[in-house]
C-alpha atoms as a PDB file:
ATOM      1  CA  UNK A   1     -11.344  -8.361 -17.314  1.00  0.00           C
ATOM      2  CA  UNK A   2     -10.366  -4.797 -17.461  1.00  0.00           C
ATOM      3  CA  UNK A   3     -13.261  -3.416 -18.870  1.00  0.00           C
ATOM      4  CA  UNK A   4     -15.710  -5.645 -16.303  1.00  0.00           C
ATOM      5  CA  UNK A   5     -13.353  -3.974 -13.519  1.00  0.00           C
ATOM      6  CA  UNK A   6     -13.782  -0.428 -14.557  1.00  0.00           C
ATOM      7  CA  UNK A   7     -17.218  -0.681 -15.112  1.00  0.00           C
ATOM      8  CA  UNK A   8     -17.569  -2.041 -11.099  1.00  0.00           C
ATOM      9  CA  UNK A   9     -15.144   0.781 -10.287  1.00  0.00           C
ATOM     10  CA  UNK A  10     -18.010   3.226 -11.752  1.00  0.00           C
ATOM     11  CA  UNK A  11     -20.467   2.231  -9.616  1.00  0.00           C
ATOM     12  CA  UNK A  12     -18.293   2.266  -6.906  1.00  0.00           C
ATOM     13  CA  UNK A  13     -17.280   5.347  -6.846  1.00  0.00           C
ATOM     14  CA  UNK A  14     -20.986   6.723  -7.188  1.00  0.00           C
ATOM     15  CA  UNK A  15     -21.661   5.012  -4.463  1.00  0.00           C
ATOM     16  CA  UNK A  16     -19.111   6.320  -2.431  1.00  0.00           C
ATOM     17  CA  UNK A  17     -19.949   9.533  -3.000  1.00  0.00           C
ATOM     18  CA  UNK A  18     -22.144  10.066  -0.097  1.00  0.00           C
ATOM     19  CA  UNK A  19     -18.639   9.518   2.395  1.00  0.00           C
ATOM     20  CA  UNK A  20     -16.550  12.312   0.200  1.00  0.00           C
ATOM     21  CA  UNK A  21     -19.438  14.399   0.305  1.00  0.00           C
ATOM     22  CA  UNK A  22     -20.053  14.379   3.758  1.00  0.00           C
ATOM     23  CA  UNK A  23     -15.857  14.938   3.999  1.00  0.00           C
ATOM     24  CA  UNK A  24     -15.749  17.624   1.347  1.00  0.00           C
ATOM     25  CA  UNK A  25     -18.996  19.699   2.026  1.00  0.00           C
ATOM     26  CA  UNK A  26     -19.024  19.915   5.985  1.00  0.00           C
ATOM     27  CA  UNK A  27     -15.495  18.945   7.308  1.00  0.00           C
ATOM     28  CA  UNK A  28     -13.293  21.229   8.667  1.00  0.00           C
ATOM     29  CA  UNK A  29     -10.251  19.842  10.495  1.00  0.00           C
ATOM     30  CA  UNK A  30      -8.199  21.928  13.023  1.00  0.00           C
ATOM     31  CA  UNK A  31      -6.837  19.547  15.235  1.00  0.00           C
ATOM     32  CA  UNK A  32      -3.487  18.701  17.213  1.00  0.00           C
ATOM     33  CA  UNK A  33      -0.695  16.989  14.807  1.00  0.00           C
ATOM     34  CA  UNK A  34      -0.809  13.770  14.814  1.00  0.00           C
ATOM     35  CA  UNK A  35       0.895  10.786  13.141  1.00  0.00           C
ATOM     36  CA  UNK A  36      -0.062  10.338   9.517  1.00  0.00           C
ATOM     37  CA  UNK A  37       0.830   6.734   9.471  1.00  0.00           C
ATOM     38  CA  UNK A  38      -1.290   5.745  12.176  1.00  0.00           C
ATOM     39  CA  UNK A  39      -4.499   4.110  11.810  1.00  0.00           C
ATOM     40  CA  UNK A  40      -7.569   4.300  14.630  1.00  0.00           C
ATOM     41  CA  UNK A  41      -9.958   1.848  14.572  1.00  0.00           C
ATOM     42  CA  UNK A  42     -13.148   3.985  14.856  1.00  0.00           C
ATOM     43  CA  UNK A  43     -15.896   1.066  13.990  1.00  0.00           C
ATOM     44  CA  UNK A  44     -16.293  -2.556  13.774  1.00  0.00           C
ATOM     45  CA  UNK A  45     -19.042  -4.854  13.509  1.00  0.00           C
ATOM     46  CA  UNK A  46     -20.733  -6.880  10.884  1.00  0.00           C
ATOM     47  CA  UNK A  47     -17.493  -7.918   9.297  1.00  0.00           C
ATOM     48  CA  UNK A  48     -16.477  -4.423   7.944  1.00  0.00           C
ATOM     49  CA  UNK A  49     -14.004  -2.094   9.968  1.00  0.00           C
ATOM     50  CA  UNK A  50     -13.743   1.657   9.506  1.00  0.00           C
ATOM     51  CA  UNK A  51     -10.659   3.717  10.093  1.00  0.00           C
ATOM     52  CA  UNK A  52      -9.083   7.003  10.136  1.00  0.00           C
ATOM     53  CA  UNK A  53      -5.724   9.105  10.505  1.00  0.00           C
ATOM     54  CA  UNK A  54      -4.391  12.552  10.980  1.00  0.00           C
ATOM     55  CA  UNK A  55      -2.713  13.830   7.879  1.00  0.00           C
ATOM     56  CA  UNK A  56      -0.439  16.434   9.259  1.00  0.00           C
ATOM     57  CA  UNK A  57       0.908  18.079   6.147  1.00  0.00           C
ATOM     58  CA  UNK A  58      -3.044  18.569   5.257  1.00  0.00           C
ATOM     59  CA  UNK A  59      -4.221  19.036   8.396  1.00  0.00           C
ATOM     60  CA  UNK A  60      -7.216  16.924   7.329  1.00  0.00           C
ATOM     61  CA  UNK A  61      -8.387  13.228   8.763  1.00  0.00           C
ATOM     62  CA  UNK A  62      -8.294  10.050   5.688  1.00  0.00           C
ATOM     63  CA  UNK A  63     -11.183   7.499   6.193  1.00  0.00           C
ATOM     64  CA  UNK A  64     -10.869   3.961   5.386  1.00  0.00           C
ATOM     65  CA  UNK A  65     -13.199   1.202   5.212  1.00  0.00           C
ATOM     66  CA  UNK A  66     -11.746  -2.606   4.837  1.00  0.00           C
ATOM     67  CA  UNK A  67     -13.791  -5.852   4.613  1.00  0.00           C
ATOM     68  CA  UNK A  68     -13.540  -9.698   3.582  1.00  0.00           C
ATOM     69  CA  UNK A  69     -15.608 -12.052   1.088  1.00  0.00           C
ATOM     70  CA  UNK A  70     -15.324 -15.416  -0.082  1.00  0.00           C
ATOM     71  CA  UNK A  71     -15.496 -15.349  -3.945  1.00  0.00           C
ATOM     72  CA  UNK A  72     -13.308 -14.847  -6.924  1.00  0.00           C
ATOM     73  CA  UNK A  73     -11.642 -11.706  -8.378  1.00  0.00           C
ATOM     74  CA  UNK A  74     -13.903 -12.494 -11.522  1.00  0.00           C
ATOM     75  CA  UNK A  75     -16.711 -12.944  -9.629  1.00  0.00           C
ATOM     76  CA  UNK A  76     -16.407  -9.537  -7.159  1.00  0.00           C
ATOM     77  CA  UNK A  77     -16.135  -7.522 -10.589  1.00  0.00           C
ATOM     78  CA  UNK A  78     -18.921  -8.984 -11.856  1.00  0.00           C
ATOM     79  CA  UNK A  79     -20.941  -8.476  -9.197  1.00  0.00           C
ATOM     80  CA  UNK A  80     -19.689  -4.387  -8.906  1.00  0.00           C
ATOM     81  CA  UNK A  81     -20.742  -3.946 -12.654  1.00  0.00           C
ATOM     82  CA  UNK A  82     -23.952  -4.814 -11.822  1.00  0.00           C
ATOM     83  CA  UNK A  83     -26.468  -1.862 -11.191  1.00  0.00           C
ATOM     84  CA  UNK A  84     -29.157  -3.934 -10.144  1.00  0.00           C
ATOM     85  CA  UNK A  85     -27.697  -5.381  -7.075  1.00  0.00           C
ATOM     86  CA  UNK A  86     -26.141  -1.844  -5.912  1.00  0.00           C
ATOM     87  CA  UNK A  87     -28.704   0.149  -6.157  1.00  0.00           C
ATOM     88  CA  UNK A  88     -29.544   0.002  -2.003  1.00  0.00           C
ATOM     89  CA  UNK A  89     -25.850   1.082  -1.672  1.00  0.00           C
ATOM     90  CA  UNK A  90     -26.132   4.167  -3.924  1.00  0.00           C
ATOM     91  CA  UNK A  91     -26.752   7.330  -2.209  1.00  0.00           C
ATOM     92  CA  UNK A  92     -27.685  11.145  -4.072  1.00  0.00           C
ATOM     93  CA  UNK A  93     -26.457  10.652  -7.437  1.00  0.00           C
ATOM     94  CA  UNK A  94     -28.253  12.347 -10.177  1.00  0.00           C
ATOM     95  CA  UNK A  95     -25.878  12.042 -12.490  1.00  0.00           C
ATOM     96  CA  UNK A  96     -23.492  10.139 -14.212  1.00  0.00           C
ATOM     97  CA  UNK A  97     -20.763   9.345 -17.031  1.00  0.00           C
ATOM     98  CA  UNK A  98     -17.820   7.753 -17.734  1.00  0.00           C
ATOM     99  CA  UNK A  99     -15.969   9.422 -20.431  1.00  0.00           C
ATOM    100  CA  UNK A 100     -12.033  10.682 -22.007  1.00  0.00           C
ATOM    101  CA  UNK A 101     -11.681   6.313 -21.523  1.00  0.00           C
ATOM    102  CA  UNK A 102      -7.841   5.573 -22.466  1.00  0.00           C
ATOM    103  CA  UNK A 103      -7.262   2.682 -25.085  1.00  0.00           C
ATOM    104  CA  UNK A 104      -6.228   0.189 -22.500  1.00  0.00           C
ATOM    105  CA  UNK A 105      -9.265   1.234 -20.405  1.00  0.00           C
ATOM    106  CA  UNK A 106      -7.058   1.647 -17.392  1.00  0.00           C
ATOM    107  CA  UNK A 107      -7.500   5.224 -17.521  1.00  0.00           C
ATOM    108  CA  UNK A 108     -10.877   7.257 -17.923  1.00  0.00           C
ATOM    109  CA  UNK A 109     -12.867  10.002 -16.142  1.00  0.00           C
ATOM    110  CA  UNK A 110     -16.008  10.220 -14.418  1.00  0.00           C
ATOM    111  CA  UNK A 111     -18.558  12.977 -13.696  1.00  0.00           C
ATOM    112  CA  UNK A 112     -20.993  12.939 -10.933  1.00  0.00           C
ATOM    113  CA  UNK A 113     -23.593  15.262 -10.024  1.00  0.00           C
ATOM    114  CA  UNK A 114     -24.624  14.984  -6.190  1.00  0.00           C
ATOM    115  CA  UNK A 115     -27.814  15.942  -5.000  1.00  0.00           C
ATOM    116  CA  UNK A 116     -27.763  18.148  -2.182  1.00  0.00           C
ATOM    117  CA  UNK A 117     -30.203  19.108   0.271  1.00  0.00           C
ATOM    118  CA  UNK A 118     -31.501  22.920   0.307  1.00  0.00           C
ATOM    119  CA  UNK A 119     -29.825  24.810   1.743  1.00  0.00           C
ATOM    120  CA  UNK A 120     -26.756  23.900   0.164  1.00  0.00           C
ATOM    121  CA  UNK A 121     -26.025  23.730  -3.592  1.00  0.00           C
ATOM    122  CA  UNK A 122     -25.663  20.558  -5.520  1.00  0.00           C
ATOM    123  CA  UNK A 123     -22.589  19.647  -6.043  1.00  0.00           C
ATOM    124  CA  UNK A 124     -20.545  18.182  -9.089  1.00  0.00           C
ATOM    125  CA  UNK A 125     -17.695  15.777  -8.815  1.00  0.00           C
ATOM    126  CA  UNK A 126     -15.178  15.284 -11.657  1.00  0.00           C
ATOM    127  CA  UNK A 127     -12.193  12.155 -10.963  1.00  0.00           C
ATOM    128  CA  UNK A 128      -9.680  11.117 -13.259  1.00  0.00           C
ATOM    129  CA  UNK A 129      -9.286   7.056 -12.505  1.00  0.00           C
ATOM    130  CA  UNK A 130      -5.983   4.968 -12.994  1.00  0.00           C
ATOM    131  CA  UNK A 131      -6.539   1.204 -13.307  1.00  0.00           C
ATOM    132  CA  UNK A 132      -4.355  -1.654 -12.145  1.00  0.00           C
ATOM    133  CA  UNK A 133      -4.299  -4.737 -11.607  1.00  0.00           C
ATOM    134  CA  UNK A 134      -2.735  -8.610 -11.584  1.00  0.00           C
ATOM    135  CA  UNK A 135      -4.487 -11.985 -11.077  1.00  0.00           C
ATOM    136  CA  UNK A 136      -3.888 -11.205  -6.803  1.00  0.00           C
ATOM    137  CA  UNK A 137      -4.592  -7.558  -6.863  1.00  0.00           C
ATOM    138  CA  UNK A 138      -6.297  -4.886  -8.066  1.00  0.00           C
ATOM    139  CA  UNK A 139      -5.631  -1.216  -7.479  1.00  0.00           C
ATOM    140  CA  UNK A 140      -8.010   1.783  -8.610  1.00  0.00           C
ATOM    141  CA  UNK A 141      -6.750   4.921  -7.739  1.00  0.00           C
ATOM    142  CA  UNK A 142      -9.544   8.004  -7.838  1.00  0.00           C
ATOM    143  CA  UNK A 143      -8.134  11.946  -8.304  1.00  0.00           C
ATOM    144  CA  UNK A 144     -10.342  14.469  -8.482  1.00  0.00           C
ATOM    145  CA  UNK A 145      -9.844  17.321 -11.256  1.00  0.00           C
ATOM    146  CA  UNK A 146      -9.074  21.032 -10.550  1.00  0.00           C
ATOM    147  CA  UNK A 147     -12.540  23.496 -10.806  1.00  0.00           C
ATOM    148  CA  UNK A 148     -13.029  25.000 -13.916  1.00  0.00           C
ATOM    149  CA  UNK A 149     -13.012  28.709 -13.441  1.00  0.00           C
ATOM    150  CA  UNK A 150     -16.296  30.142 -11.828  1.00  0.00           C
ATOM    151  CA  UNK A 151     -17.878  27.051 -11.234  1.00  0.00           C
ATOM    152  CA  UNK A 152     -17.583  26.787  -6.782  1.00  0.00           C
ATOM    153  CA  UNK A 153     -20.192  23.942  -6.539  1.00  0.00           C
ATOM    154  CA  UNK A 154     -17.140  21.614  -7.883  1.00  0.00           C
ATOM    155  CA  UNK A 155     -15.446  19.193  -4.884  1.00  0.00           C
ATOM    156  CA  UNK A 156     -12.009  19.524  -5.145  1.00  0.00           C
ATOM    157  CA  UNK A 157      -9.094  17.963  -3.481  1.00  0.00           C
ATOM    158  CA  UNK A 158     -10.660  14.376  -3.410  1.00  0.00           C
ATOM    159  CA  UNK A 159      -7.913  11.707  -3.511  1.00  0.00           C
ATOM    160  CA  UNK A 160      -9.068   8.023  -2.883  1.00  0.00           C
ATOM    161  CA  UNK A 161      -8.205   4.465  -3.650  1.00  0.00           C
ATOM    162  CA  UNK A 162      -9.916   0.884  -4.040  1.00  0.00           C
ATOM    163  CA  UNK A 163      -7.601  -2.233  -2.826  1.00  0.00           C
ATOM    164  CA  UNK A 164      -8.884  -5.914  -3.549  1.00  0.00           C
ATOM    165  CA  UNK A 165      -6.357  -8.284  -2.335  1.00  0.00           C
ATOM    166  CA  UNK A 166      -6.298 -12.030  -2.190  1.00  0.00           C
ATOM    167  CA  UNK A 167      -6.122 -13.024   1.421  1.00  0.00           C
ATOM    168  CA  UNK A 168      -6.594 -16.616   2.161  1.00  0.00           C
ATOM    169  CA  UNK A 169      -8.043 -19.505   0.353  1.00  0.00           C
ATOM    170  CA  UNK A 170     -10.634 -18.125  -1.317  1.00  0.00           C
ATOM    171  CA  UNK A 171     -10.648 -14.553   0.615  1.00  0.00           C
ATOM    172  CA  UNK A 172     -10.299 -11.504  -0.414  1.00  0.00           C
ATOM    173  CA  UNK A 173      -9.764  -8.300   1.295  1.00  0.00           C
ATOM    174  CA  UNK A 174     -11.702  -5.211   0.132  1.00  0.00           C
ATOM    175  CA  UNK A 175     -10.453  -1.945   1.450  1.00  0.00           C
ATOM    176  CA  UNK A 176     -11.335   1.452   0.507  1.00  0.00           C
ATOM    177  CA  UNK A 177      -9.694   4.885   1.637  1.00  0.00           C
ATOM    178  CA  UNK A 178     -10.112   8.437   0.626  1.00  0.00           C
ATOM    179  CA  UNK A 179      -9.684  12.104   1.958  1.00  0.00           C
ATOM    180  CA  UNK A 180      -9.999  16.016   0.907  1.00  0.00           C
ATOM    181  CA  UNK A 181      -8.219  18.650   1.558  1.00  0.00           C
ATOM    182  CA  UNK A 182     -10.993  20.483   0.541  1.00  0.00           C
ATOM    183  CA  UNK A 183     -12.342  22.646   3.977  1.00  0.00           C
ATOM    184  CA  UNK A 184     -15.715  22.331   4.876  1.00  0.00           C
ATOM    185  CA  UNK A 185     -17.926  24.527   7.857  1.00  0.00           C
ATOM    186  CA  UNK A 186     -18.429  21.940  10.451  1.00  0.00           C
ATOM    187  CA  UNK A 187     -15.330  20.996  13.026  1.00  0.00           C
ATOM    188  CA  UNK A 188     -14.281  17.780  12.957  1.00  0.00           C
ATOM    189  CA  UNK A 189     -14.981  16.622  16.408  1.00  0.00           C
ATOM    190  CA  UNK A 190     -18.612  17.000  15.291  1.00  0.00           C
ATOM    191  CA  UNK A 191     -18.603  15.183  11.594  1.00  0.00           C
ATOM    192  CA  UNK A 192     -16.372  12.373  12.167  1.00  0.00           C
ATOM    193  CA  UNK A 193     -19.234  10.050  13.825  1.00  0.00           C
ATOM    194  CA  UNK A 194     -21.444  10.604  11.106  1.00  0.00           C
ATOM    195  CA  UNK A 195     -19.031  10.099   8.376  1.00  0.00           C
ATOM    196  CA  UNK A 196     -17.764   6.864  10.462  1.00  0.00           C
ATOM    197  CA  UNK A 197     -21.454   5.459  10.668  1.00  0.00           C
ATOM    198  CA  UNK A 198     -21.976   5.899   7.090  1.00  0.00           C
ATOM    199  CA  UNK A 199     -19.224   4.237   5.901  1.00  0.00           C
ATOM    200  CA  UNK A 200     -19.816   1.392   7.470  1.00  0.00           C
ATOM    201  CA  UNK A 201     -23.516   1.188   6.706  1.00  0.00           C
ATOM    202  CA  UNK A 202     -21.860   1.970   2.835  1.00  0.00           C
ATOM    203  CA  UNK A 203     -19.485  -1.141   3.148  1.00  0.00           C
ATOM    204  CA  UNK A 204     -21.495  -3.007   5.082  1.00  0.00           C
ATOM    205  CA  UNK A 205     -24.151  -2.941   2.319  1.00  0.00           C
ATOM    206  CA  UNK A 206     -22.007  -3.850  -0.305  1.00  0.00           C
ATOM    207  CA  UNK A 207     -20.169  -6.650   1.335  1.00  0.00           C
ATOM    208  CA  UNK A 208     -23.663  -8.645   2.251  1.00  0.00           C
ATOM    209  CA  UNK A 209     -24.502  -8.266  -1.573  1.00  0.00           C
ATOM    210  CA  UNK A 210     -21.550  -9.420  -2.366  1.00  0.00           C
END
């Protein structure tokens, strides 16, 4: 079970790369404070809804995306280990490896390189992943690692988190959130639609697969 969970978690978070890229490379926040705790409903439709909040001690907005699907816990990991069925969700990733896997495998690191359009550079992505989970829950934190010394096309600050929770019956709520603290060039009052639309296309696509 753990190792068909971390192996979905890969594929997740390659496909989610797309929304921290968009976050990382372009967003710069300078906004009013505003409550950290509060979520704003920014998008619904199709069954997925897409959120965000202030985070004042950043100064940077977190996303979230949150969804439901009647199925199993076995069967929703099953299905995210599977490449074949993602690969409409997947979005600029050239590269990439899991590797440094703990020997529980509830720990392990991932590297990512994102294609990026000219004029920009591409950009790598290096997370350190934490794993948990119980027959009712499962919990995947993402990190990202520190740059390595001279190397600027690395996106820092990423901090993100997968939540599958039994609901109802046999439901299951799927929610993922992340943010960066990370600065980009473009304000936020000009991103933010963007990044909401393609999160929800993102989740969207995965939960009618699912």
């Amino acid at each position: 079970m753990v190792f068909i969970l971390r192996q979905g978690v890969h594929i997740i978070l390659k496909s989610t790369l797309s929304i921290v890229l968009l976050v990382s490379l372009f967003h710069n926040s300078t906004v009013s404070a505003q409550s950290k705790s509060d979520w704003v409903l920014k998008k619904e439709g199709d069954g997925v809804n897409i959120y965000r909040r202030y985070l004042d001690s950043l100064k940077v907005y977190e996303y979230k995306g949150e969804f439901e699907v009647k199925s199993s816990l076995e069967r929703i990991l099953k299905f995210l280990k599977d490449d074949e069925s993602n690969l409409s969700c997947l979005n600029r990733a050239l590269k990439f490896r899991a590797f440094e896997i703990d020997e529980t495998q509830q720990s392990w690191k991932t590297y990512t390189l994102i294609d990026i359009p000219w004029p920009f550079n591409d950009k790598e992505l290096v997370t350190k992943n934490n794993l948990y989970f119980t027959p009712s829950l499962a919990l995947i934190s993402m990190t990202s690692v520190d740059k390595i010394e001279g190397n600027e096309n690395r996106i820092t600050g990423v901090k993100g988190e997968w939540r599958i929770e039994k609901s109802t019956g046999s439901d299951w709520t799927i929610s993922y959130q992340v943010y960066t603290s990370q600065k980009g060039v473009l304000p936020e009052w000009f991103l933010s639609p963007f990044i909401v639309s393609q999160y929800h296309e993102f989740l969207k696509c995965i939960s009618s697969l699912m």
